[in-house]
Protein backbone atom coordinates (compact mmCIF):
# COMPACT_ATOMS: atom_id res chain seq x y z
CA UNK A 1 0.88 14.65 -30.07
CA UNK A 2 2.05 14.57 -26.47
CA UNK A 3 0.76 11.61 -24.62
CA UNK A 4 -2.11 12.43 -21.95
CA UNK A 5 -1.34 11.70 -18.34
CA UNK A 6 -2.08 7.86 -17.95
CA UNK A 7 -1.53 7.23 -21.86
CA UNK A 8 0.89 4.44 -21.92
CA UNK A 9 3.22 3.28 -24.73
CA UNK A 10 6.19 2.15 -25.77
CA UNK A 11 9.33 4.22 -25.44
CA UNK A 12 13.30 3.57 -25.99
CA UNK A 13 15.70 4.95 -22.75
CA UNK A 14 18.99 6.96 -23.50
CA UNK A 15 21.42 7.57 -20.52
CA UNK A 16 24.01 10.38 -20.12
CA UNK A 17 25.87 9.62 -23.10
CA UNK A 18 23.44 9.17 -25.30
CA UNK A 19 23.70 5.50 -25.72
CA UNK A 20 20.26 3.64 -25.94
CA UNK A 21 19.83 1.40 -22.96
CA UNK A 22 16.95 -0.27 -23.88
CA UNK A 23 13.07 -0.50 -24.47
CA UNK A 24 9.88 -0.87 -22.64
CA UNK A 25 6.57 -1.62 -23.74
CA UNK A 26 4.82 1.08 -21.98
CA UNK A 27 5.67 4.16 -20.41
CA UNK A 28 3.26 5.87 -18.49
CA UNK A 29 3.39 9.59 -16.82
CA UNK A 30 1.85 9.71 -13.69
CA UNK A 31 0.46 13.05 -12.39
CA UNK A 32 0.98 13.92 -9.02
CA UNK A 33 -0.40 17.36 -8.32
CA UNK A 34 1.50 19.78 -6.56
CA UNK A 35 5.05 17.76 -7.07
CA UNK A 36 7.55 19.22 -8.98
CA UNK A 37 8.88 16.00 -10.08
CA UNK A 38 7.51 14.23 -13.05
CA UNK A 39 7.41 10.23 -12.81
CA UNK A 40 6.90 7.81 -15.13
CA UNK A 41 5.64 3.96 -14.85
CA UNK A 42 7.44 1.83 -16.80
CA UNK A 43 6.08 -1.54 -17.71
CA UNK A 44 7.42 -4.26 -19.78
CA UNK A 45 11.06 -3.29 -19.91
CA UNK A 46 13.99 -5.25 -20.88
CA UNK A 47 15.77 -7.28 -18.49
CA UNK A 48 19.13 -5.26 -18.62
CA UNK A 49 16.99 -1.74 -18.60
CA UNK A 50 14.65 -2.68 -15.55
CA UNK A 51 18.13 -4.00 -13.95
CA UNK A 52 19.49 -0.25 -14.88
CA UNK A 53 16.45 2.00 -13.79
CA UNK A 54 16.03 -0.08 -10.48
CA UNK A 55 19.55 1.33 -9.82
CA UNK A 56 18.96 5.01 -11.37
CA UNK A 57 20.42 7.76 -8.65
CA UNK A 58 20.18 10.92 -9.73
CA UNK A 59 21.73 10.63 -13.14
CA UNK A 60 20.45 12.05 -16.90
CA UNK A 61 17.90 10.31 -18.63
CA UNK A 62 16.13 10.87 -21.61
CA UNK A 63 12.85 9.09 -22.39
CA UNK A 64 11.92 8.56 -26.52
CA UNK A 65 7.96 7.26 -27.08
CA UNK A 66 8.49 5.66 -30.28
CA UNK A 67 5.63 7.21 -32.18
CA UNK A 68 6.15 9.08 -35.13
CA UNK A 69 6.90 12.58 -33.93
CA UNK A 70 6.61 11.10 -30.05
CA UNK A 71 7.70 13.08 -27.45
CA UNK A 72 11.16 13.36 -25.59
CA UNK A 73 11.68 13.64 -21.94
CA UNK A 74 15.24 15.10 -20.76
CA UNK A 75 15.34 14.79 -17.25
CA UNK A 76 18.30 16.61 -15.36
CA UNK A 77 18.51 14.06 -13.05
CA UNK A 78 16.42 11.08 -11.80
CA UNK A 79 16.28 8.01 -9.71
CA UNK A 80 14.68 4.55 -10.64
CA UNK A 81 13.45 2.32 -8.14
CA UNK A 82 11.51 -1.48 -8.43
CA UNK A 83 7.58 -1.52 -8.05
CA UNK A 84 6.95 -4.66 -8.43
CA UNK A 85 7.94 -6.28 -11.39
CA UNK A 86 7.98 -2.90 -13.00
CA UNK A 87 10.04 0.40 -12.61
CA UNK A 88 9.06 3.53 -11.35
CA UNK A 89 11.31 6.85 -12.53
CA UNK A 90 10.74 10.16 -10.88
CA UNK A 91 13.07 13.25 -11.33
CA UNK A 92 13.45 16.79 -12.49
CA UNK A 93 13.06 17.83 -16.51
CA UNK A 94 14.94 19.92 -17.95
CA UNK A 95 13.47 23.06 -19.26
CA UNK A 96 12.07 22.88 -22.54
């Protein structure tokens, strides 16, 4: 089941080489009509990930919810930046 926009949950983050970079305890999509970026909220994250995103520049990402058959988000590139005490990502996906 993909998640709705504004359905949050946890997810695991996976950079350019495929090595897990950590966890958060609630990823959200955020709709923004008429962008074609996608952007996620991401609350809750580790230290070391939230350290990561806030850094993010254009790079691969991919986004695992952890459900049972959750979905995957590849992005081609995106860039993380601090919103608070949380992380915002925003970027392009890649075609599915």
């Amino acid at each position: 089941m993909e998640p709705g926009p504004g359905s949050a949950r946890g997810a695991r983050f996976f950079d350019e080489s495929s090595r897990d970079i950590g966890r958060a305890t609630s990823v959200t999509q955020r709709v923004r009509p008429g962008s074609v970026l996608t952007t996620f909220d991401v609350v809750g994250a580790e230290p070391e990930l939230a350290r990561r995103l806030g850094f993010w520049d254009r790079k691969r990402l991919r986004i695992k919810y952890e459900d049972l058959d959750g979905p995957t988000y590849q992005f081609r590139w995106a860039s993380g930046y601090g919103n608070g005490a949380d992380v915002r990502i925003q970027g392009e996906l890649e075609p599915k």
